[in-house]
PDB file of N, CA and C in Angstrom:
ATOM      1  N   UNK A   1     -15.737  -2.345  42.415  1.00  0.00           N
ATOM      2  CA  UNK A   1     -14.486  -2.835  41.856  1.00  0.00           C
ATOM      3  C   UNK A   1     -14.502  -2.763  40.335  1.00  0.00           C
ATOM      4  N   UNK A   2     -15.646  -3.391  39.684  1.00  0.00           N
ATOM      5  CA  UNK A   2     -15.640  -3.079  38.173  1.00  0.00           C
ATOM      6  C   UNK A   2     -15.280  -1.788  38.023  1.00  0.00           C
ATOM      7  N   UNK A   3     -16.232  -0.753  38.324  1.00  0.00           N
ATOM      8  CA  UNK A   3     -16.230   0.770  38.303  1.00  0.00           C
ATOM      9  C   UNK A   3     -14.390   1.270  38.100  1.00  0.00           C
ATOM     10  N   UNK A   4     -13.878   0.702  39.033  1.00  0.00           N
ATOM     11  CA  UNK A   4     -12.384   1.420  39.046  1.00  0.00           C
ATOM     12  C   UNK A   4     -11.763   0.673  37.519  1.00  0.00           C
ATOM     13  N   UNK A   5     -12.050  -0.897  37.293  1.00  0.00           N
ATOM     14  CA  UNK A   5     -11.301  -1.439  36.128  1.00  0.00           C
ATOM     15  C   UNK A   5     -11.443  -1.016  34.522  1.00  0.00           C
ATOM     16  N   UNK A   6     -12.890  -0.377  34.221  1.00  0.00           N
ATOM     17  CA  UNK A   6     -13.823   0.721  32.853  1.00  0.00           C
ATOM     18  C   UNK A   6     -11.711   1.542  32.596  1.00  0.00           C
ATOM     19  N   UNK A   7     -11.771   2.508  33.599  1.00  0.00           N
ATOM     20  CA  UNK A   7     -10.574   3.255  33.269  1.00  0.00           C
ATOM     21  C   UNK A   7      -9.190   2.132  32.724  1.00  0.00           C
ATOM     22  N   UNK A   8      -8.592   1.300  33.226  1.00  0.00           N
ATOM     23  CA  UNK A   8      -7.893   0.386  32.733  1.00  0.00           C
ATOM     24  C   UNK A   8      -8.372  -0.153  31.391  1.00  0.00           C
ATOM     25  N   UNK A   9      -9.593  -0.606  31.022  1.00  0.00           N
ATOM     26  CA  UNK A   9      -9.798  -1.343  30.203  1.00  0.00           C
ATOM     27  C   UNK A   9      -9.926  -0.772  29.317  1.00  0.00           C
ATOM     28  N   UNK A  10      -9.778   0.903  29.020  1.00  0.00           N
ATOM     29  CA  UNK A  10      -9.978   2.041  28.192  1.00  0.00           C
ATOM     30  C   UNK A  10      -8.223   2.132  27.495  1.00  0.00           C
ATOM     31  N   UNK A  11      -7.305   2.491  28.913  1.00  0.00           N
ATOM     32  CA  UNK A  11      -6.271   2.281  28.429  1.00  0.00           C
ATOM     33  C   UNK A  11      -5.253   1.305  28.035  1.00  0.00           C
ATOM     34  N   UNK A  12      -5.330   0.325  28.408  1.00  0.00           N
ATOM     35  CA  UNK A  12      -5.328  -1.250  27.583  1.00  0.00           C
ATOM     36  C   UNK A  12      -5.870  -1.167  25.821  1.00  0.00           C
ATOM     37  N   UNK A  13      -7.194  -0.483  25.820  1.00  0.00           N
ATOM     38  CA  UNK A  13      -7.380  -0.899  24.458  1.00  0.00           C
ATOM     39  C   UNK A  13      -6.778   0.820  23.729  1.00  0.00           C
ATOM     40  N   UNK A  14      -6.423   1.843  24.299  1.00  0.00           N
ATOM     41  CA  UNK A  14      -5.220   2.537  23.587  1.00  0.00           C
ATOM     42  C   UNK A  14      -4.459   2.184  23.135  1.00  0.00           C
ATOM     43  N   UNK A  15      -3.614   1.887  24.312  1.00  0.00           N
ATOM     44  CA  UNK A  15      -2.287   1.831  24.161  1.00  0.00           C
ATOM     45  C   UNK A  15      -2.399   0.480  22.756  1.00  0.00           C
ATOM     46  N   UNK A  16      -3.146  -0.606  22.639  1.00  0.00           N
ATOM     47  CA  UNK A  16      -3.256  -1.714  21.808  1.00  0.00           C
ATOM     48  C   UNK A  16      -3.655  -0.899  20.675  1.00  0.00           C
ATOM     49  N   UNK A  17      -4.369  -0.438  20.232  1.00  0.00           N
ATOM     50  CA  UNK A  17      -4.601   0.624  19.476  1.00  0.00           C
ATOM     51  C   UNK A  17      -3.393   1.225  18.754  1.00  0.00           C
ATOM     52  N   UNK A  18      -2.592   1.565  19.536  1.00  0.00           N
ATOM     53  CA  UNK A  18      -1.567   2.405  18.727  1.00  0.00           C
ATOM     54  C   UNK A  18      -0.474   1.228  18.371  1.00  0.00           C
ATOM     55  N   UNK A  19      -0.233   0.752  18.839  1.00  0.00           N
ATOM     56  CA  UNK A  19       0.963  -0.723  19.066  1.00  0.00           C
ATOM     57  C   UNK A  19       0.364  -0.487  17.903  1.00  0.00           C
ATOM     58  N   UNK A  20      -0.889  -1.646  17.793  1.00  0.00           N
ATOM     59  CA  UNK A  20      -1.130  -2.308  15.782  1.00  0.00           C
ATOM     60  C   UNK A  20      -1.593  -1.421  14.624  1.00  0.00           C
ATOM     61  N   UNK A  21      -2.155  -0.303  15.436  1.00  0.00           N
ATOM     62  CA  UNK A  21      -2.621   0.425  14.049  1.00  0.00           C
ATOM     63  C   UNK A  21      -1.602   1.652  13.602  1.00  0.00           C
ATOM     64  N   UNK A  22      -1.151   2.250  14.723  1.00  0.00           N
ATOM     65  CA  UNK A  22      -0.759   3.974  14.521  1.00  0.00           C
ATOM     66  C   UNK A  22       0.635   3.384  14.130  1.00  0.00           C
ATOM     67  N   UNK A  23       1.387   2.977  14.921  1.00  0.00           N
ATOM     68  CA  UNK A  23       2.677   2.791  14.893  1.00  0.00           C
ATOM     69  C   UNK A  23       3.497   2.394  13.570  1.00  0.00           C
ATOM     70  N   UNK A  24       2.641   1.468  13.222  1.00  0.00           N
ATOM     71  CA  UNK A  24       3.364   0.538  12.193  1.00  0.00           C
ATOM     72  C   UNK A  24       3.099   1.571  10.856  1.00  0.00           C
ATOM     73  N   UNK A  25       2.076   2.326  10.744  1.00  0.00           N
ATOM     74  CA  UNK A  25       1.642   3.186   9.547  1.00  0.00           C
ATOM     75  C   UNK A  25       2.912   4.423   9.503  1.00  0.00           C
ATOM     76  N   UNK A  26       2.684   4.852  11.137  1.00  0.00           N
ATOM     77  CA  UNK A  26       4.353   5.987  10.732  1.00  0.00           C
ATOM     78  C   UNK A  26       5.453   5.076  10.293  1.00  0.00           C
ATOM     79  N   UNK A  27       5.854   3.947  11.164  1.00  0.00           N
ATOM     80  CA  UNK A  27       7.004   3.398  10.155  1.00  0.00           C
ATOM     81  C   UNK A  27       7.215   3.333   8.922  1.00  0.00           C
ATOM     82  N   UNK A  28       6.021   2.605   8.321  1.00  0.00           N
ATOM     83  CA  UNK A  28       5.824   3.038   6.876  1.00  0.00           C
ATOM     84  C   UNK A  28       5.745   4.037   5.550  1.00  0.00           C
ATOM     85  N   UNK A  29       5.508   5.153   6.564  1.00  0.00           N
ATOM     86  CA  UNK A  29       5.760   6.274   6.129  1.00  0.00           C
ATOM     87  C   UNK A  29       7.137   6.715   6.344  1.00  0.00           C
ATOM     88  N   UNK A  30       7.819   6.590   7.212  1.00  0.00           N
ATOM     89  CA  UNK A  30       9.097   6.885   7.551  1.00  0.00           C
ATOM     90  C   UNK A  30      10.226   6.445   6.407  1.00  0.00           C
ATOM     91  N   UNK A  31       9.566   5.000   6.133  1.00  0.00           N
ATOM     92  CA  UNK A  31      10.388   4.432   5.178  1.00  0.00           C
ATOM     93  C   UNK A  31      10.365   4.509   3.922  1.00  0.00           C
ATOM     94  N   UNK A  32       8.688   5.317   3.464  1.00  0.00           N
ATOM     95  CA  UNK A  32       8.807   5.609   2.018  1.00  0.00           C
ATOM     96  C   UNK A  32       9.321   6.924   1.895  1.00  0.00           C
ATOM     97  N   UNK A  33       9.219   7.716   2.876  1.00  0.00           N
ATOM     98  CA  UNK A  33      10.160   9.178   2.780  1.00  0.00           C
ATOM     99  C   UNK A  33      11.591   8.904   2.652  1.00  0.00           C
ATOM    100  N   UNK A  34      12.038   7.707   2.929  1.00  0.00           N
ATOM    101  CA  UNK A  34      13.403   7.873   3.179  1.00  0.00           C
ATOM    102  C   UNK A  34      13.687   6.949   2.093  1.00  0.00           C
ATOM    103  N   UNK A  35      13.125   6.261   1.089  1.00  0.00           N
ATOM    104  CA  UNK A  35      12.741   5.976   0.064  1.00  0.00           C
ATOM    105  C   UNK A  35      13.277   6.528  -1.119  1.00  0.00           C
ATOM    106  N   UNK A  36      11.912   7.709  -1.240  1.00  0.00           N
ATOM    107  CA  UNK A  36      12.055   8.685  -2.176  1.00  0.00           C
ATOM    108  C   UNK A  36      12.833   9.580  -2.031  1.00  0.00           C
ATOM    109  N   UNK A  37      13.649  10.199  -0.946  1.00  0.00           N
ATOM    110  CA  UNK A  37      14.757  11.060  -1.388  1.00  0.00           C
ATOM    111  C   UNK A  37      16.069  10.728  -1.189  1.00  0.00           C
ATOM    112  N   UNK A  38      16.043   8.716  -1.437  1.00  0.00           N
ATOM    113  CA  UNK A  38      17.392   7.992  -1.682  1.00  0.00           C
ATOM    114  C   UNK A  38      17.279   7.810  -3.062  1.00  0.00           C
ATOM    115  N   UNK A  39      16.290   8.432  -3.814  1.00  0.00           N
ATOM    116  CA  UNK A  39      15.931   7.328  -5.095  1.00  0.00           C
ATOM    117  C   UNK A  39      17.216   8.628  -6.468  1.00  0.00           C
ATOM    118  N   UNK A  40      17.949   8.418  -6.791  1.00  0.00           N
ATOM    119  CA  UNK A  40      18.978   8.848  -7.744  1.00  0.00           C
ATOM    120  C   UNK A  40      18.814   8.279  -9.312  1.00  0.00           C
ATOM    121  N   UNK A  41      18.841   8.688 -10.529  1.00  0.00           N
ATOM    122  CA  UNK A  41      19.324   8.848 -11.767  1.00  0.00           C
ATOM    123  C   UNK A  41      19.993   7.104 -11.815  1.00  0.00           C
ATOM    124  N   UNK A  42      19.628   6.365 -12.616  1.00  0.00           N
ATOM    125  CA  UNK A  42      20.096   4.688 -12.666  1.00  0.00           C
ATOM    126  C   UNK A  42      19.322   3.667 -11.882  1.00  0.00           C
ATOM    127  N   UNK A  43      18.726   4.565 -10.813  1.00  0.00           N
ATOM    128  CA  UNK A  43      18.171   3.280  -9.920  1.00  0.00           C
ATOM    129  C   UNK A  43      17.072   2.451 -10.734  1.00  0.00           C
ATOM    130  N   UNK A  44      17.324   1.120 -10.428  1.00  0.00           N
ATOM    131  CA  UNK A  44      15.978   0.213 -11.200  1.00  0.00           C
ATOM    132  C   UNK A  44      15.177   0.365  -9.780  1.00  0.00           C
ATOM    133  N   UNK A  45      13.914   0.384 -10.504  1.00  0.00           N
ATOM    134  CA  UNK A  45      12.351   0.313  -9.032  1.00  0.00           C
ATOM    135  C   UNK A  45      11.382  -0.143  -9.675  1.00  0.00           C
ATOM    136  N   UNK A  46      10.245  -0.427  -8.939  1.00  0.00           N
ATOM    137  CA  UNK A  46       9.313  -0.592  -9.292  1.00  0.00           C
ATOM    138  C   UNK A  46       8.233   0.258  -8.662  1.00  0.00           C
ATOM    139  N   UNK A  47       6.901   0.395  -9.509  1.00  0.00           N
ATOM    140  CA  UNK A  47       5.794   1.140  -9.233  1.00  0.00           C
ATOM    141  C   UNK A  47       4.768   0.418  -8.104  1.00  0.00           C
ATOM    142  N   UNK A  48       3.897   1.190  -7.586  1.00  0.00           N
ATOM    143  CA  UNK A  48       3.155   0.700  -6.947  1.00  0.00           C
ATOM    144  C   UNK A  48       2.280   0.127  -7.584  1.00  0.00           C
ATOM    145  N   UNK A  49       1.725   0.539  -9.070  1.00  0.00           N
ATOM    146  CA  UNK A  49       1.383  -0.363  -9.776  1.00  0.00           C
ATOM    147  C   UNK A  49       1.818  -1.396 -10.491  1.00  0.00           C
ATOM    148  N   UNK A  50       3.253  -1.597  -9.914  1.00  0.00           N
ATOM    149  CA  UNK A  50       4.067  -3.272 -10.592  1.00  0.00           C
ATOM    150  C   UNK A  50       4.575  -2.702 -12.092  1.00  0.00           C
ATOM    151  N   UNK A  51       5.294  -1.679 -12.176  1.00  0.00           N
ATOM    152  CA  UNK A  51       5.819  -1.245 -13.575  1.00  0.00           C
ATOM    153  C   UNK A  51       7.424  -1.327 -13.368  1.00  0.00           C
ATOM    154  N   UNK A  52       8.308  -1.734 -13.745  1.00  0.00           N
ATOM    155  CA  UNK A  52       9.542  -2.294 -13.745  1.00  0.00           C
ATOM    156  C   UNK A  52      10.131  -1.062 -14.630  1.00  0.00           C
ATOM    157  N   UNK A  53      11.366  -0.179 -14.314  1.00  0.00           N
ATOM    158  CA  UNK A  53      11.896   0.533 -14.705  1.00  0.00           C
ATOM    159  C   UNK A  53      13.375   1.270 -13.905  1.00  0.00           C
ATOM    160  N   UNK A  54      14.126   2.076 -14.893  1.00  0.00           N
ATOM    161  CA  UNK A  54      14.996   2.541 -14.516  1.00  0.00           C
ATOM    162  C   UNK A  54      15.077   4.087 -14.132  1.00  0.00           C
ATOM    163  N   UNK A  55      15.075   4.591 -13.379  1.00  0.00           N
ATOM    164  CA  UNK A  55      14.922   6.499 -13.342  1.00  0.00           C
ATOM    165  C   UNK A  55      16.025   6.960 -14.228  1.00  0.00           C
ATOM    166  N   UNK A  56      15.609   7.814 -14.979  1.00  0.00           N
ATOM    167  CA  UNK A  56      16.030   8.182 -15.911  1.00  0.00           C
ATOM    168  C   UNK A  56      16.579   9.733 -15.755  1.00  0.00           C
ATOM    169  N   UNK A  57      15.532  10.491 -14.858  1.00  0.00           N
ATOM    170  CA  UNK A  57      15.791  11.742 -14.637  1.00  0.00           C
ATOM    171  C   UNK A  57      14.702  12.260 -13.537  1.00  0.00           C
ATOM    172  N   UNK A  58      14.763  12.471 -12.561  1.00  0.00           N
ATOM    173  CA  UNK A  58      14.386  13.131 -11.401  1.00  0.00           C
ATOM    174  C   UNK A  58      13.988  14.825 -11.461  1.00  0.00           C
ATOM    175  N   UNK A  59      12.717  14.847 -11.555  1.00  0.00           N
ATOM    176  CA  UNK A  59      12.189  16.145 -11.755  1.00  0.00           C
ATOM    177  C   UNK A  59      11.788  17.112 -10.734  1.00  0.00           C
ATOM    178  N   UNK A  60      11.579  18.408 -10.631  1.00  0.00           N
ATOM    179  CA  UNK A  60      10.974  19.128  -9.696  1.00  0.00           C
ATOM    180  C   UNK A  60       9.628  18.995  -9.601  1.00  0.00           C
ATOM    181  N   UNK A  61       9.015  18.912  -8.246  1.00  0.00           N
ATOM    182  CA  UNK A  61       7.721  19.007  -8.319  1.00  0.00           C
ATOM    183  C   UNK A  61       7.072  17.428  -7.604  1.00  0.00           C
ATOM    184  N   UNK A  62       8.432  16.519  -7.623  1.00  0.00           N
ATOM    185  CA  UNK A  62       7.780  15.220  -7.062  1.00  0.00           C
ATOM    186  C   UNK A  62       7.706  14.323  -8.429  1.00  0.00           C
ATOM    187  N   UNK A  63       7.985  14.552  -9.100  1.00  0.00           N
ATOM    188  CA  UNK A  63       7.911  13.672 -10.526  1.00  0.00           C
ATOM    189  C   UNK A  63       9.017  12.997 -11.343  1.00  0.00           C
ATOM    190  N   UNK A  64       9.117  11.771 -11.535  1.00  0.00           N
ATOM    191  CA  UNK A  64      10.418  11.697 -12.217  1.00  0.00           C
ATOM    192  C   UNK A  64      10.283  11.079 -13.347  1.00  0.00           C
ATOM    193  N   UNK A  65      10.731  10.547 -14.667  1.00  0.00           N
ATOM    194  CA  UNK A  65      11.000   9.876 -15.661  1.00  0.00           C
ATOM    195  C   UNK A  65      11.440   8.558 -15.535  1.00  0.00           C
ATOM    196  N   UNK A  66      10.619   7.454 -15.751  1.00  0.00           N
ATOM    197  CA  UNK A  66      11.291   6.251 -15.778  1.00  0.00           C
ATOM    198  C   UNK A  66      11.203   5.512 -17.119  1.00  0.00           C
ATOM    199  N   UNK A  67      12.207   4.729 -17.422  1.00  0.00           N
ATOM    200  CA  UNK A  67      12.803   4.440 -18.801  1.00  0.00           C
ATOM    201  C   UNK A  67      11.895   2.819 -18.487  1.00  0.00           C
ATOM    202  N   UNK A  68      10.920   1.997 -19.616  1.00  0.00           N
ATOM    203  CA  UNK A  68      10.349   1.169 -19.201  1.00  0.00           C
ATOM    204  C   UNK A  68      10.823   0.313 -20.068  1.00  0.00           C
ATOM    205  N   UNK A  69      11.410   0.964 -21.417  1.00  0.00           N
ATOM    206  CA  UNK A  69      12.097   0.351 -22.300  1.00  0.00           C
ATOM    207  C   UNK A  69      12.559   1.299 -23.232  1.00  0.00           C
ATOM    208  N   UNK A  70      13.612   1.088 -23.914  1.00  0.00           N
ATOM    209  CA  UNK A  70      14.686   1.560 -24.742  1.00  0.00           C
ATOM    210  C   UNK A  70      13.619   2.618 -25.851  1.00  0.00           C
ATOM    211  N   UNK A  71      14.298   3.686 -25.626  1.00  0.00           N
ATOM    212  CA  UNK A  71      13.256   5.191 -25.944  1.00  0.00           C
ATOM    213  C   UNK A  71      11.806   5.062 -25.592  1.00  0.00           C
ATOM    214  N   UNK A  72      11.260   4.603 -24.198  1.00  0.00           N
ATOM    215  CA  UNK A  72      10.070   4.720 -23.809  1.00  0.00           C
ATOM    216  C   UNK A  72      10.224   4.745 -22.398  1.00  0.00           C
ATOM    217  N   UNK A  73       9.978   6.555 -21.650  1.00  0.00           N
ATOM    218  CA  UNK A  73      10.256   6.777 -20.487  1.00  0.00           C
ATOM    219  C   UNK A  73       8.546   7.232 -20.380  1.00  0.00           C
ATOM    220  N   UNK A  74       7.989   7.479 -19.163  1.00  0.00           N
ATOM    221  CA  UNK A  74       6.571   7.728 -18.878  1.00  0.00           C
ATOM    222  C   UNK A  74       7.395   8.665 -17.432  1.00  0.00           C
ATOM    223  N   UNK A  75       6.400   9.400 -17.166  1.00  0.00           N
ATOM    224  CA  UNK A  75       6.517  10.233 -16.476  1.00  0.00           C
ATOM    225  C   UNK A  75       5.258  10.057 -14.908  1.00  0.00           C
ATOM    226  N   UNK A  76       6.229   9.459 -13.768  1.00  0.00           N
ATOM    227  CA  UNK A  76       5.034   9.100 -12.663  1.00  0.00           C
ATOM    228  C   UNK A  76       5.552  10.054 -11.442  1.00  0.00           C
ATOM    229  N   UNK A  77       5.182  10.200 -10.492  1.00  0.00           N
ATOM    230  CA  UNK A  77       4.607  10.631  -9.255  1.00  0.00           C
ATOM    231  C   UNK A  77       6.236   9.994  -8.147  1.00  0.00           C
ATOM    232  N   UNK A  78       6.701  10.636  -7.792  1.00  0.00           N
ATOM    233  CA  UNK A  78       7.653  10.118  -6.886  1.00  0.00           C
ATOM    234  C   UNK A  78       7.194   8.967  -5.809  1.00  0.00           C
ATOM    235  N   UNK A  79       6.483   9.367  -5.413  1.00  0.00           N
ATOM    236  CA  UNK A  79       5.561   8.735  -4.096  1.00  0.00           C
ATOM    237  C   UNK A  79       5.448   7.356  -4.700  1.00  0.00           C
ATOM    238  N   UNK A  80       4.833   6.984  -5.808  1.00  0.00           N
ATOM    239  CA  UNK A  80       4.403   5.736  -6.794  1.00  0.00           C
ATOM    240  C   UNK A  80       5.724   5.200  -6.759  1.00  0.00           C
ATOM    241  N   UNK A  81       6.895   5.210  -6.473  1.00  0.00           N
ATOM    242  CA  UNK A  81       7.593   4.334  -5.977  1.00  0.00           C
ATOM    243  C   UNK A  81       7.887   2.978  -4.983  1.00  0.00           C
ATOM    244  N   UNK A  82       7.587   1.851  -5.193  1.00  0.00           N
ATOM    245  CA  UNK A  82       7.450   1.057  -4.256  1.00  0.00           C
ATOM    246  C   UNK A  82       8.788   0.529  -3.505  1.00  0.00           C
ATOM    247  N   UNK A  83       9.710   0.087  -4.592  1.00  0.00           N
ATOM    248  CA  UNK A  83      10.820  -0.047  -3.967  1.00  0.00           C
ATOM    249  C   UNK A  83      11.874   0.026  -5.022  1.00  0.00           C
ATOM    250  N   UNK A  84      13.380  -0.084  -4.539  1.00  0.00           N
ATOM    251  CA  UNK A  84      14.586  -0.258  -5.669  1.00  0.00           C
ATOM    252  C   UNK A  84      14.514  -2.027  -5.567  1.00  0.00           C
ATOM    253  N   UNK A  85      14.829  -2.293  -6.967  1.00  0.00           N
ATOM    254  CA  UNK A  85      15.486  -3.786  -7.005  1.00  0.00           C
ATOM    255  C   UNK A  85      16.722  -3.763  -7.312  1.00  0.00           C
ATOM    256  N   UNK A  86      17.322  -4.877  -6.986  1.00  0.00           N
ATOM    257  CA  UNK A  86      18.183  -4.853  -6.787  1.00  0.00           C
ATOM    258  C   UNK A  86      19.288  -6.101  -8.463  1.00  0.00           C
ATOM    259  N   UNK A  87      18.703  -5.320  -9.060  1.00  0.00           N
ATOM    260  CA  UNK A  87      19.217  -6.316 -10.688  1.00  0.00           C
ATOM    261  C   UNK A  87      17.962  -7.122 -11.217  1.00  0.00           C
ATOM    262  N   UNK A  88      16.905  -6.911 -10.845  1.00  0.00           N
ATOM    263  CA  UNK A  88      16.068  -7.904 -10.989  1.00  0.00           C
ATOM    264  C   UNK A  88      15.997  -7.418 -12.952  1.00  0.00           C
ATOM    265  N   UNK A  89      16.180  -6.015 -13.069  1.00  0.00           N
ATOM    266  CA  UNK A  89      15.750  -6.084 -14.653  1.00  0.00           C
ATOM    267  C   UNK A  89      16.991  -6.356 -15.059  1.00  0.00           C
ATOM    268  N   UNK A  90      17.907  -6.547 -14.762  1.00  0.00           N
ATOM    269  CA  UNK A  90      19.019  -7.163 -15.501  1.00  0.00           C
ATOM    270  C   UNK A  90      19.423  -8.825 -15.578  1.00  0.00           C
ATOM    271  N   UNK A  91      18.436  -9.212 -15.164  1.00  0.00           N
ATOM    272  CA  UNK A  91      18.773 -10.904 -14.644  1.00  0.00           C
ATOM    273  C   UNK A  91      17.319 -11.380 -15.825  1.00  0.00           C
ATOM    274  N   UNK A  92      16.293 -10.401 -15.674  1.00  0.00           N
ATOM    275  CA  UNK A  92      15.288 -11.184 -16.253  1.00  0.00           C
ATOM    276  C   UNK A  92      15.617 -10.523 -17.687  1.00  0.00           C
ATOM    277  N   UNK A  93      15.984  -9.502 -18.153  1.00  0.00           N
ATOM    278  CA  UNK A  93      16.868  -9.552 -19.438  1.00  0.00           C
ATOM    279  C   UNK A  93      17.635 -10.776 -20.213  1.00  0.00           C
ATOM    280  N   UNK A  94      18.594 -10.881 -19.456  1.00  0.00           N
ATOM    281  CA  UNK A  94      19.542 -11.632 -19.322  1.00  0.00           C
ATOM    282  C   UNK A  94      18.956 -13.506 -20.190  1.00  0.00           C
ATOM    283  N   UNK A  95      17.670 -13.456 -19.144  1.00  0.00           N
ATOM    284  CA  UNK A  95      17.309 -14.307 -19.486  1.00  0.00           C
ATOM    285  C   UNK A  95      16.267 -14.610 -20.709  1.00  0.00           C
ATOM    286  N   UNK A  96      16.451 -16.034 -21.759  1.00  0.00           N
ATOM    287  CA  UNK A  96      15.258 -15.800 -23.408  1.00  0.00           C
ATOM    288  C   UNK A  96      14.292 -15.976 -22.748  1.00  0.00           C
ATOM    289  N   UNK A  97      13.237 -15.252 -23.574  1.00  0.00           N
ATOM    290  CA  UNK A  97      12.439 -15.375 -23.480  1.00  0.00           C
ATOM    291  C   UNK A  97      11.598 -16.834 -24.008  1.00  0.00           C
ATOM    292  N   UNK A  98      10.539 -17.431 -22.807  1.00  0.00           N
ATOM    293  CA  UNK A  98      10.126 -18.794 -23.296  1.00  0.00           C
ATOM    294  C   UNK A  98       9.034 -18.770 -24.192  1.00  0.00           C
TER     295      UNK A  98
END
């Protein structure tokens, strides 16, 4: 009886396998592809290294220009996109500095 359950207990820990590990990583990927070729000229984002900016100009090659402050654009990696915010640099502008 064990003998027949080895095969079950193989595919049990697949199928669990893909549920927590595989699955959730393509989503993630799914969503930074669909990410980066929503990302347009104005959008505020941030870096994967936590750099707060506006795209400035969208380049060939995967690269774009982001404006980090007034005549200071740096040039990063499309992918290095983490997400758009949504006003966050216009609110913390907005607000003096303490």
């Amino acid at each position: 009886m064990s003998g027949l359950l080895l095969p079950v207990y193989i595919i049990i820990f697949v199928v669990l396998i893909y549920f927590v590990g595989i699955r959730p990583q393509q989503k993630r990927r799914k969503e930074m592809e669909l990410l980066s070729s929503s990302l347009r000229v104005g959008d505020e984002v941030v870096t994967t290294s936590g750099i707060y900016g506006i795209v400035s100009e969208i380049e060939e090659g995967g690269t774009l220009l982001l404006q980090i402050a007034e005549d200071v654009d740096i040039r990063i990696a499309q992918a290095s996109v983490a997400r758009k915010t949504s006003g966050e640099l216009a609110a913390a502008a907005a607000e003096p500095a303490a």
